[in-house]
N, C-alpha and C. Protein backbone atom coordinates (compact mmCIF):
# COMPACT_ATOMS: atom_id res chain seq x y z
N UNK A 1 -28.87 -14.01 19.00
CA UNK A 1 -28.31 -14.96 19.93
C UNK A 1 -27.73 -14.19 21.11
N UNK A 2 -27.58 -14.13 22.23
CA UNK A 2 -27.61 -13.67 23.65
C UNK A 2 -26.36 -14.55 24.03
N UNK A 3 -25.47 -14.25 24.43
CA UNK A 3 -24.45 -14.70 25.55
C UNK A 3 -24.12 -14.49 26.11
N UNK A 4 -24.29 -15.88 27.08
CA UNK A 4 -24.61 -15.25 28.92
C UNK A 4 -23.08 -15.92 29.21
N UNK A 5 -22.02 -15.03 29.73
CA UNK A 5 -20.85 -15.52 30.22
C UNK A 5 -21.12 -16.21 31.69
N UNK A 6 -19.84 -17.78 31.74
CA UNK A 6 -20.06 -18.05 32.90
C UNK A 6 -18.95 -17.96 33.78
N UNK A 7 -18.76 -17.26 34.28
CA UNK A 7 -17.13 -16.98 35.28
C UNK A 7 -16.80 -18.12 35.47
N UNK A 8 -15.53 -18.27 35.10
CA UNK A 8 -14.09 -19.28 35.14
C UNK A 8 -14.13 -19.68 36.97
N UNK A 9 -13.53 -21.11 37.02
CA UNK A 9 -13.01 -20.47 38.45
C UNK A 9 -11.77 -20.03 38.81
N UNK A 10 -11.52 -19.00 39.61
CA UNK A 10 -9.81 -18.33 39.49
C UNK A 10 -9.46 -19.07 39.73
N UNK A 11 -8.16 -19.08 39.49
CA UNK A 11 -7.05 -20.16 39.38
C UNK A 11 -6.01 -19.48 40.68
N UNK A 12 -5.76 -20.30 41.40
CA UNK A 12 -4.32 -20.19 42.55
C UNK A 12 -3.50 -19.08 41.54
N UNK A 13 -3.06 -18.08 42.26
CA UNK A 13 -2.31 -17.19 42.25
C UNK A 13 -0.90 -17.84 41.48
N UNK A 14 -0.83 -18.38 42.70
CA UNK A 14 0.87 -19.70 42.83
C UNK A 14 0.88 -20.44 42.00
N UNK A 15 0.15 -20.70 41.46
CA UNK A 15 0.41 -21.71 40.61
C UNK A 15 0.54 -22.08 39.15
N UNK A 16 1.68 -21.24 38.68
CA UNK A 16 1.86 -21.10 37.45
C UNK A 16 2.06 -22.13 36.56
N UNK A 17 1.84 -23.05 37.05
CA UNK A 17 2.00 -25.02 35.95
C UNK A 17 0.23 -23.90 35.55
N UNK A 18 -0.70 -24.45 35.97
CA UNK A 18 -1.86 -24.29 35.64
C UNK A 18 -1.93 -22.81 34.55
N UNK A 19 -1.72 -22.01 35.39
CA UNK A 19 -1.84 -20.46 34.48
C UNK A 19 -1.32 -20.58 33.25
N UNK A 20 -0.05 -21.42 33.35
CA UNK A 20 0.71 -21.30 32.08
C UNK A 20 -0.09 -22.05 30.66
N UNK A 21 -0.87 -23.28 31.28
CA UNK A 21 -1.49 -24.25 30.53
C UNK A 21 -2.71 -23.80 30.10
N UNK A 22 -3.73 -22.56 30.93
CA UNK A 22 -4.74 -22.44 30.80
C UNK A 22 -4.81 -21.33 29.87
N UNK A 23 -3.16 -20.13 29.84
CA UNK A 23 -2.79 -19.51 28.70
C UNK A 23 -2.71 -20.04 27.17
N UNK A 24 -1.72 -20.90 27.20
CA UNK A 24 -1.71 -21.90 26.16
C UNK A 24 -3.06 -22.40 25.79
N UNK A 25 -3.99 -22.60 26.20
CA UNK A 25 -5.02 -23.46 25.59
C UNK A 25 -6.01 -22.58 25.05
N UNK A 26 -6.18 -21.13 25.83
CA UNK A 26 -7.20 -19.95 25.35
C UNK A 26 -6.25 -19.68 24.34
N UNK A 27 -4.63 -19.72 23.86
CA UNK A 27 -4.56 -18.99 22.49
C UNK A 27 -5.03 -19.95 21.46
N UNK A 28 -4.91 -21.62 21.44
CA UNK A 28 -5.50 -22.62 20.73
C UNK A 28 -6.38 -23.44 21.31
N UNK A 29 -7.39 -23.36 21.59
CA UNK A 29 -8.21 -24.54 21.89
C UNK A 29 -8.18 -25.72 20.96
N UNK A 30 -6.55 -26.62 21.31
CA UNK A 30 -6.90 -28.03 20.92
C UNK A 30 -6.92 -29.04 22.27
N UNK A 31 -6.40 -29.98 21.68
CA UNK A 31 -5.85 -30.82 23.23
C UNK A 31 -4.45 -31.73 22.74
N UNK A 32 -4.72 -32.77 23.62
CA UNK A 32 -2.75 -33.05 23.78
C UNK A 32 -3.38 -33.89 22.40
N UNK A 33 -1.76 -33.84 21.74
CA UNK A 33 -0.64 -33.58 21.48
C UNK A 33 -0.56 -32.29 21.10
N UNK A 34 -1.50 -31.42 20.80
CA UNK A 34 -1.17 -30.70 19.45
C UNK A 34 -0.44 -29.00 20.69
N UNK A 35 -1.39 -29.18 21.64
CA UNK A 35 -1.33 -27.70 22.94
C UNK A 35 0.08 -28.28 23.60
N UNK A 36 0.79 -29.43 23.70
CA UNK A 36 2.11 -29.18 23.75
C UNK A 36 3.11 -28.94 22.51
N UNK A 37 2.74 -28.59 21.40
CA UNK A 37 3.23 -27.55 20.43
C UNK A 37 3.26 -26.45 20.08
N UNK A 38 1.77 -25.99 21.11
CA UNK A 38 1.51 -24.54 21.35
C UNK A 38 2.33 -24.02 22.69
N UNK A 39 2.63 -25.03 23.61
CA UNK A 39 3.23 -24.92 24.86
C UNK A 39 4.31 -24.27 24.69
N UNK A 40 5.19 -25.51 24.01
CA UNK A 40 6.82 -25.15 23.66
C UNK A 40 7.18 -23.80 22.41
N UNK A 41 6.19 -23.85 21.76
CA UNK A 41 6.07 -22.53 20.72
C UNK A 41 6.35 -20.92 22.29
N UNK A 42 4.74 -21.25 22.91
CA UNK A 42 5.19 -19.65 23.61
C UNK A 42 6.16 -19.80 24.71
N UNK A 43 6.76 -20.94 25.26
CA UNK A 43 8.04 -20.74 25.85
C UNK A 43 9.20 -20.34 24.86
N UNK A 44 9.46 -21.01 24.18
CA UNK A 44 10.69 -20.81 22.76
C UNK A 44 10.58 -19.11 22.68
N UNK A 45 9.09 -18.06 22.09
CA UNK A 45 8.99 -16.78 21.95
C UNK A 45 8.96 -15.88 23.46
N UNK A 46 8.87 -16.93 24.81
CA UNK A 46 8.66 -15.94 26.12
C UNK A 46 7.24 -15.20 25.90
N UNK A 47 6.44 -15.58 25.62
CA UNK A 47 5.21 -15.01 25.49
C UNK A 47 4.58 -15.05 26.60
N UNK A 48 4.64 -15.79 27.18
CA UNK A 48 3.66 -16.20 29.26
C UNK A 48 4.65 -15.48 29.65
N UNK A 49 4.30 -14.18 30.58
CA UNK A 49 5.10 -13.32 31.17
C UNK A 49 6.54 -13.27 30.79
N UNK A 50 6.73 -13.60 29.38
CA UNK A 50 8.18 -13.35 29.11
C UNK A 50 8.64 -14.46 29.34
N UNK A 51 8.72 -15.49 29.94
CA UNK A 51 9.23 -17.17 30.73
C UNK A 51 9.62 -17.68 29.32
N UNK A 52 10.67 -17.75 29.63
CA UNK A 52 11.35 -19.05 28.50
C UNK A 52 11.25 -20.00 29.44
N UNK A 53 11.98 -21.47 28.62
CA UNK A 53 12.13 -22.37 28.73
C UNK A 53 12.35 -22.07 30.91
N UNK A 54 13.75 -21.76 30.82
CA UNK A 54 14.62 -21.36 31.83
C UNK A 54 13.92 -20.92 32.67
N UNK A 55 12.86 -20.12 32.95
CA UNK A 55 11.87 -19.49 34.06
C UNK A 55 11.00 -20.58 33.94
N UNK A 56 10.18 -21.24 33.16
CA UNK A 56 8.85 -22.16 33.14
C UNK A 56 9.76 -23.35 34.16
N UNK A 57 11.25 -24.05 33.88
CA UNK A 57 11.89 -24.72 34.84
C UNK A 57 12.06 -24.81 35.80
N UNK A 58 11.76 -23.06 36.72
CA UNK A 58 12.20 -22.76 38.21
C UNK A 58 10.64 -22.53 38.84
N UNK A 59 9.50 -22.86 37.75
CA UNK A 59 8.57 -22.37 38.42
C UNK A 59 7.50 -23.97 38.33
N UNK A 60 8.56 -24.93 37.36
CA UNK A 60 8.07 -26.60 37.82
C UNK A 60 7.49 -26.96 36.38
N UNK A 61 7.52 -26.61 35.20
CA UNK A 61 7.25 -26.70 34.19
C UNK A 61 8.33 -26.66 33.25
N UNK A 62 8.72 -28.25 32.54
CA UNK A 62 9.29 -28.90 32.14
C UNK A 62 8.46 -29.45 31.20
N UNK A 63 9.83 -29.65 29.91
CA UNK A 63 9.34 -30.18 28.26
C UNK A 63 9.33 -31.78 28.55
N UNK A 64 10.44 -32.44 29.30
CA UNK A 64 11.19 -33.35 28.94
C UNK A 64 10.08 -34.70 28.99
N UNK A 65 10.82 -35.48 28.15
CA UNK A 65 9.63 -37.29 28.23
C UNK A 65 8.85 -37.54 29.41
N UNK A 66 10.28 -37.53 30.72
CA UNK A 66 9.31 -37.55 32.04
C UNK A 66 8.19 -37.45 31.85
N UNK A 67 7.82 -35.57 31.82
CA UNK A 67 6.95 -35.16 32.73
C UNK A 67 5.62 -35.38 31.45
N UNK A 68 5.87 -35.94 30.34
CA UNK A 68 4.80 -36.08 29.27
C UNK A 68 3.09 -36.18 29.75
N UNK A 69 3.14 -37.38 30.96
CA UNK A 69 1.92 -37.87 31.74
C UNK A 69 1.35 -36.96 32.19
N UNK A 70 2.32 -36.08 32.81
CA UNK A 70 1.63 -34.89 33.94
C UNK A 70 1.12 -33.85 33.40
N UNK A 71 1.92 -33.53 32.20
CA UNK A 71 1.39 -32.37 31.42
C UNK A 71 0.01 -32.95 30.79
N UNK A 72 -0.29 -34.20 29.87
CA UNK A 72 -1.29 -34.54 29.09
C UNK A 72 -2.27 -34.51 30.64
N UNK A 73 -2.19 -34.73 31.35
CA UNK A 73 -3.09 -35.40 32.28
C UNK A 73 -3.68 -33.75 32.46
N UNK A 74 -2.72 -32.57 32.54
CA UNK A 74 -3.15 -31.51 33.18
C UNK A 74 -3.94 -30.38 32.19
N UNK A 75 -3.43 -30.53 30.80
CA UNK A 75 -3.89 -30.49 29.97
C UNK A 75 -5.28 -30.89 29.76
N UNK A 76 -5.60 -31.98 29.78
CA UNK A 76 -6.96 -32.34 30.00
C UNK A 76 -7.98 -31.91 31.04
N UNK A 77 -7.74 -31.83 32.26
CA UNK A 77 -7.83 -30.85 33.18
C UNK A 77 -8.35 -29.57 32.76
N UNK A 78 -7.48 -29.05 32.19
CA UNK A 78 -7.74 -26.92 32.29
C UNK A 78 -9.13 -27.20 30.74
N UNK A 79 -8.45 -27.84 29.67
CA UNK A 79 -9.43 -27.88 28.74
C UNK A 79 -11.07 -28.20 28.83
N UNK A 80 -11.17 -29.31 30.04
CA UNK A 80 -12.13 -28.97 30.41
C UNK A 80 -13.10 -28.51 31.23
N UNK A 81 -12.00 -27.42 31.99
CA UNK A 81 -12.55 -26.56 32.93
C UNK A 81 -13.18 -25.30 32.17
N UNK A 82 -12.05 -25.22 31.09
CA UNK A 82 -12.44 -24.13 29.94
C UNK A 82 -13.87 -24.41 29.29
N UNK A 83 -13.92 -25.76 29.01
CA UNK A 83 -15.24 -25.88 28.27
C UNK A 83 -16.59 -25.44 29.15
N UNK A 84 -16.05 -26.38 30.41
CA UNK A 84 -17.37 -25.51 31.58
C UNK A 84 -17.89 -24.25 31.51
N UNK A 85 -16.48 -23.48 31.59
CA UNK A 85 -16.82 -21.82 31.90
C UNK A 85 -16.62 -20.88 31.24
N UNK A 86 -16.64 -21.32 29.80
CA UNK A 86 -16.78 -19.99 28.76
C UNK A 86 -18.17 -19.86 27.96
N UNK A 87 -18.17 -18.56 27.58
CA UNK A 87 -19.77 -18.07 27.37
C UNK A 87 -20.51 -18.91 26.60
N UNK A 88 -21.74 -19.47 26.59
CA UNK A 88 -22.41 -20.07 25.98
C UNK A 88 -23.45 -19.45 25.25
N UNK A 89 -23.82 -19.43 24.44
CA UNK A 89 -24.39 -19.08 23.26
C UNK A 89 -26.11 -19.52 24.00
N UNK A 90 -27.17 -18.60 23.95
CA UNK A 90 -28.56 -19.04 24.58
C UNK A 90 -29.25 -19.09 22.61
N UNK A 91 -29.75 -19.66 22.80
CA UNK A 91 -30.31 -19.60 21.32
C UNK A 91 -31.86 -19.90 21.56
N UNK A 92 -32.62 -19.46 20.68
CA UNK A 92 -33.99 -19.56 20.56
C UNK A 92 -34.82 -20.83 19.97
N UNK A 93 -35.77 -20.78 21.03
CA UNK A 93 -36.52 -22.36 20.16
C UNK A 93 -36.51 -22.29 18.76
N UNK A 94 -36.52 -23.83 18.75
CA UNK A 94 -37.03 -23.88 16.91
C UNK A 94 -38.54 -23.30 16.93
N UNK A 95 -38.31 -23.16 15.52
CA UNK A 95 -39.66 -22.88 14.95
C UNK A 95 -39.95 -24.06 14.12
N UNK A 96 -41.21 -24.70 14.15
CA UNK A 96 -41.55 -25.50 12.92
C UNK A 96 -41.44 -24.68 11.68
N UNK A 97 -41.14 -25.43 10.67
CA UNK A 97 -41.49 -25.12 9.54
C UNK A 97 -42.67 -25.21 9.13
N UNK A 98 -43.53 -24.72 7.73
CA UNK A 98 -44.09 -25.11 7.37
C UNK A 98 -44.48 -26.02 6.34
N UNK A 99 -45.06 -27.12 6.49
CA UNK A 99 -45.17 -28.54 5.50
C UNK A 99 -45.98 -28.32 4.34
N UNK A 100 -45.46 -28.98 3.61
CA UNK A 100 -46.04 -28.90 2.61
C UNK A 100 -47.64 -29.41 2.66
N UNK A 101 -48.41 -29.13 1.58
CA UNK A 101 -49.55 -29.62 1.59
C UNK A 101 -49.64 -31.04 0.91
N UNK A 102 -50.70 -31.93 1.30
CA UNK A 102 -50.61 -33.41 0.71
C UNK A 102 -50.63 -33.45 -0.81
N UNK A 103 -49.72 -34.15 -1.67
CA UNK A 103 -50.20 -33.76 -3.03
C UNK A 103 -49.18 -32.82 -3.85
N UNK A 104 -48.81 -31.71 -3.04
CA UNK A 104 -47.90 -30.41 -3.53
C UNK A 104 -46.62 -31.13 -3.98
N UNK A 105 -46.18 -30.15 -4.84
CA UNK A 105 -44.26 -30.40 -4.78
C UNK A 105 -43.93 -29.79 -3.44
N UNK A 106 -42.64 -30.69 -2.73
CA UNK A 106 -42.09 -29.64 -1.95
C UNK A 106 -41.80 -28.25 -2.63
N UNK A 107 -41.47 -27.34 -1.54
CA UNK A 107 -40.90 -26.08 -1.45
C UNK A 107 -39.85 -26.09 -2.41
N UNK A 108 -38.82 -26.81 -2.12
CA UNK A 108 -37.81 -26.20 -2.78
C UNK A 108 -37.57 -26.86 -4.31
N UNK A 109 -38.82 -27.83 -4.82
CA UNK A 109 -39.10 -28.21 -6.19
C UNK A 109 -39.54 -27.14 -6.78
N UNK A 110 -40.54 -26.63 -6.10
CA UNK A 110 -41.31 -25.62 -6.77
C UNK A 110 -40.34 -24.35 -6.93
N UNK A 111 -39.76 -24.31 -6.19
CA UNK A 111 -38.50 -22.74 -6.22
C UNK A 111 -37.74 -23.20 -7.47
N UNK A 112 -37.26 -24.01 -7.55
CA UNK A 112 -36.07 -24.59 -9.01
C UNK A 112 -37.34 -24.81 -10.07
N UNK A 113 -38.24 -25.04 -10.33
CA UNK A 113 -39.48 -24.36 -11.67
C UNK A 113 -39.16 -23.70 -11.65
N UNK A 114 -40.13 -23.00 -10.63
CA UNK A 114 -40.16 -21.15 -11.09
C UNK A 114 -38.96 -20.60 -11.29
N UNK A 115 -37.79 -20.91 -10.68
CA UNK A 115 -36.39 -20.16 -11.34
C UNK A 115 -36.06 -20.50 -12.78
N UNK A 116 -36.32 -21.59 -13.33
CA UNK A 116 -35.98 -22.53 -14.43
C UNK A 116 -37.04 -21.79 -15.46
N UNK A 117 -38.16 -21.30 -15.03
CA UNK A 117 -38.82 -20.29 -15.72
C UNK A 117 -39.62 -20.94 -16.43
């Protein structure tokens, strides 16, 4: 199997709502509800450049009920920007199998005989 990566598109420098979300979602690829439990997990440890709660606040990224809409909405967003642009797997045609002959046991009758002895 061959995989052909497809470059992301960069993301604004500035704009750490997005970076922060698009972090969060490459360590779990779920979607909302579950990636705002992964959210508040790596703020709580400072894992996104160290940003607790207190830095993710000054840079516009907020837990609270409010902003619930904006996050699910944005969330949805990066997840499937992610799906766009990560490597895809090239895989090879099928092959037919080969059929049985008219009349025959299938294949895998005849394998459980002969094992059955």
């Amino acid at each position: 199997m061959i995989v052909t990566p497809v470059p992301c598109p960069p993301s604004d420098a500035n704009d750490a709502v997005v970076d922060f979300v698009r972090f969060c979602h490459r360590r779990r690829r779920t979607g909302w509800p579950e990636l705002y439990d992964e959210m508040c997990a790596v703020a709580r440890r400072g894992i996104y450049r160290g940003w607790s709660f207190a830095e993710l606040a000054e840079h516009g990224i907020t837990f609270g009920l409010a902003e619930m809409p904006r996050l699910a909405a944005l969330v949805a967003q990066v997840a499937s920007q992610d799906r766009t642009c990560r490597p895809t797997p090239e895989r090879a045609p099928l092959r037919s199998l080969p059929r049985d002959e008219p009349g025959e046991a299938p294949a895998w009758e005849m394998r459980e005989a002969a094992a059955a002895g």
